[in-house]
Protein backbone atom coordinates (compact mmCIF):
# COMPACT_ATOMS: atom_id res chain seq x y z
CA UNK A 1 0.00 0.00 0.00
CA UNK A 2 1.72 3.15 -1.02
CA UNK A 3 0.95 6.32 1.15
CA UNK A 4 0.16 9.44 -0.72
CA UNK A 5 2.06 12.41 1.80
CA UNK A 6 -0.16 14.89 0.19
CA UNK A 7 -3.29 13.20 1.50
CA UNK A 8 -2.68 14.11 5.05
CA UNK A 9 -3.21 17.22 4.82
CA UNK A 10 -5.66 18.61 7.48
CA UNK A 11 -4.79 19.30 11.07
CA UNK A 12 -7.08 17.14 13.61
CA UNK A 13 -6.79 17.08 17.83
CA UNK A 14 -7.87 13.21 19.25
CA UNK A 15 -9.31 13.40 22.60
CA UNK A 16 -9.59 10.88 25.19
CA UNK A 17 -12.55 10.61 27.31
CA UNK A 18 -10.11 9.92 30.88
CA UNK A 19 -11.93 9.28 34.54
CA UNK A 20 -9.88 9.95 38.29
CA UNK A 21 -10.10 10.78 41.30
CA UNK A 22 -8.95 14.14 42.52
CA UNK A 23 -7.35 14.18 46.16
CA UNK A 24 -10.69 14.32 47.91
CA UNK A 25 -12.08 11.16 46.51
CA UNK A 26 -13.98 13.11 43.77
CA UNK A 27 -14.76 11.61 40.42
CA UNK A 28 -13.73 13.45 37.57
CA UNK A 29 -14.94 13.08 34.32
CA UNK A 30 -13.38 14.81 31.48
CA UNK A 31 -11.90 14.95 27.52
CA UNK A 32 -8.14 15.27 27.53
CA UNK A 33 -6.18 15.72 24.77
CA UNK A 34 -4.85 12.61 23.75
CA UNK A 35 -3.04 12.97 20.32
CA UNK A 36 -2.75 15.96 17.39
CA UNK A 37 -1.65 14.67 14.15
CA UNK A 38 -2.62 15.34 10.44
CA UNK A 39 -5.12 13.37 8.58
CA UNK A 40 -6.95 12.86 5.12
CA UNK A 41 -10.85 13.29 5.52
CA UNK A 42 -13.59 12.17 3.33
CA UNK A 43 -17.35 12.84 4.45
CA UNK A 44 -20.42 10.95 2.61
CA UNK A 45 -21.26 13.55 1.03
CA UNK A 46 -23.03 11.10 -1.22
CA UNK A 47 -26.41 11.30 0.88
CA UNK A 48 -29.32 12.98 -0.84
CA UNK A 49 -31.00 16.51 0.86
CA UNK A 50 -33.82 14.62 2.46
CA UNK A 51 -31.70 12.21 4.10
CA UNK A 52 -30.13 14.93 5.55
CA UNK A 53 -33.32 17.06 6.46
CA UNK A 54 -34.26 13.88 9.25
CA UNK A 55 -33.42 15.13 12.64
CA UNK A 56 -31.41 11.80 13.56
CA UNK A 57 -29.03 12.30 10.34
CA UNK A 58 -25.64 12.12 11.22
CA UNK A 59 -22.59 13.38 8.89
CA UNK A 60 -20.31 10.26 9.05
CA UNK A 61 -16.70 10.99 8.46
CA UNK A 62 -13.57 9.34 7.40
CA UNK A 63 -10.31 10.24 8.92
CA UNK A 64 -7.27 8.58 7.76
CA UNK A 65 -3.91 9.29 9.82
CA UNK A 66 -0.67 7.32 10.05
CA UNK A 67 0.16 4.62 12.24
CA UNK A 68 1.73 5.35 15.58
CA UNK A 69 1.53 3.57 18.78
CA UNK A 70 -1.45 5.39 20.16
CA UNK A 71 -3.40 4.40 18.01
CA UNK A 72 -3.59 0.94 19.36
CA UNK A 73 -5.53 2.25 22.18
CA UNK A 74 -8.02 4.61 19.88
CA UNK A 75 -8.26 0.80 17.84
CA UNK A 76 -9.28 -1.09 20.55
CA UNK A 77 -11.18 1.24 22.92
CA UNK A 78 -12.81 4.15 20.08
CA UNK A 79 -16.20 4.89 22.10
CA UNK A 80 -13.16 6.10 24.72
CA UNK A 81 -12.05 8.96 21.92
CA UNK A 82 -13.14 11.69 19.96
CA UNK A 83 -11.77 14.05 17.09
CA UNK A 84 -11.85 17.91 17.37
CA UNK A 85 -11.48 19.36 13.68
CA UNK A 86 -12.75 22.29 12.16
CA UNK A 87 -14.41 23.41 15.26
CA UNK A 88 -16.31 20.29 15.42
CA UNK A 89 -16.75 16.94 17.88
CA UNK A 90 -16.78 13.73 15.93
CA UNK A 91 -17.48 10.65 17.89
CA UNK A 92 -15.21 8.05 16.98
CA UNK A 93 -17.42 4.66 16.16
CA UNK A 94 -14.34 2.81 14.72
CA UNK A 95 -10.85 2.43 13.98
CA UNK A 96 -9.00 -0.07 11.87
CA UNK A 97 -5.47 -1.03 10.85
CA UNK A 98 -5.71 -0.77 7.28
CA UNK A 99 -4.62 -4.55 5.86
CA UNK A 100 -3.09 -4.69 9.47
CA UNK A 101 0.41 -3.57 8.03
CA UNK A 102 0.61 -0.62 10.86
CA UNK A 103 0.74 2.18 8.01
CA UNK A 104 -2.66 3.69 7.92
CA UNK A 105 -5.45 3.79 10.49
CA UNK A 106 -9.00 4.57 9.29
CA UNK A 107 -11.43 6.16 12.17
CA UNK A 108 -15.28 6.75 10.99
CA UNK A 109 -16.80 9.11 13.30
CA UNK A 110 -19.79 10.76 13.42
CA UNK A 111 -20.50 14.68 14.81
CA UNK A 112 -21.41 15.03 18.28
CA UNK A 113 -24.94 16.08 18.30
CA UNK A 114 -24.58 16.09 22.29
């Protein structure tokens, strides 16, 4: 699989959805910043208007980043993460190895609605 450098082109912040205790015993609940990188994006932007006009339509997109080893965490935990770009929250709903050769990971997300 050949990698196309011009693809990743677009600036996107992973968070990480992290749980602790503070020093009195408090739970804390909160997105962290987990991992900044650059990534390709595609969106279905195939969906016709009335598709998009229901008020549980959600604008899936595709972000494609390089491998690293975080991103064995965002593959096996991704309702843990979430992607920040454009001023936008995309839940992550999954992530994949491409081919499993640890060269591309694909993560389809959906915007936060929440």
């Amino acid at each position: 699989m050949n990698v196309n450098p011009n693809e990743f082109n677009r600036i996107i912040i992973i968070q990480k959805f992290e749980i602790y205790k503070d020093e009195l015993f408090n739970e804390i609940q909160e997105w962290t910043d987990y991992y900044k990188c650059y990534a390709g994006i595609k969106s279905n932007s195939d969906f016709s208007k009335i598709e998009e006009s229901r008020p549980d339509y959600n604008t899936t997109i595709e972000f494609k980043i390089r491998y690293c080893c975080k991103c064995t965490d965002i593959i096996a935990n991704p309702s843990n993460f979430r992607i920040c770009y454009n001023n936008k929250l995309y839940v992550v709903k999954s992530a994949i190895d491409i081919n499993e050769l640890h060269k591309i990971v694909k993560i389809m997300a959906v915007i936060d609605n929440g």
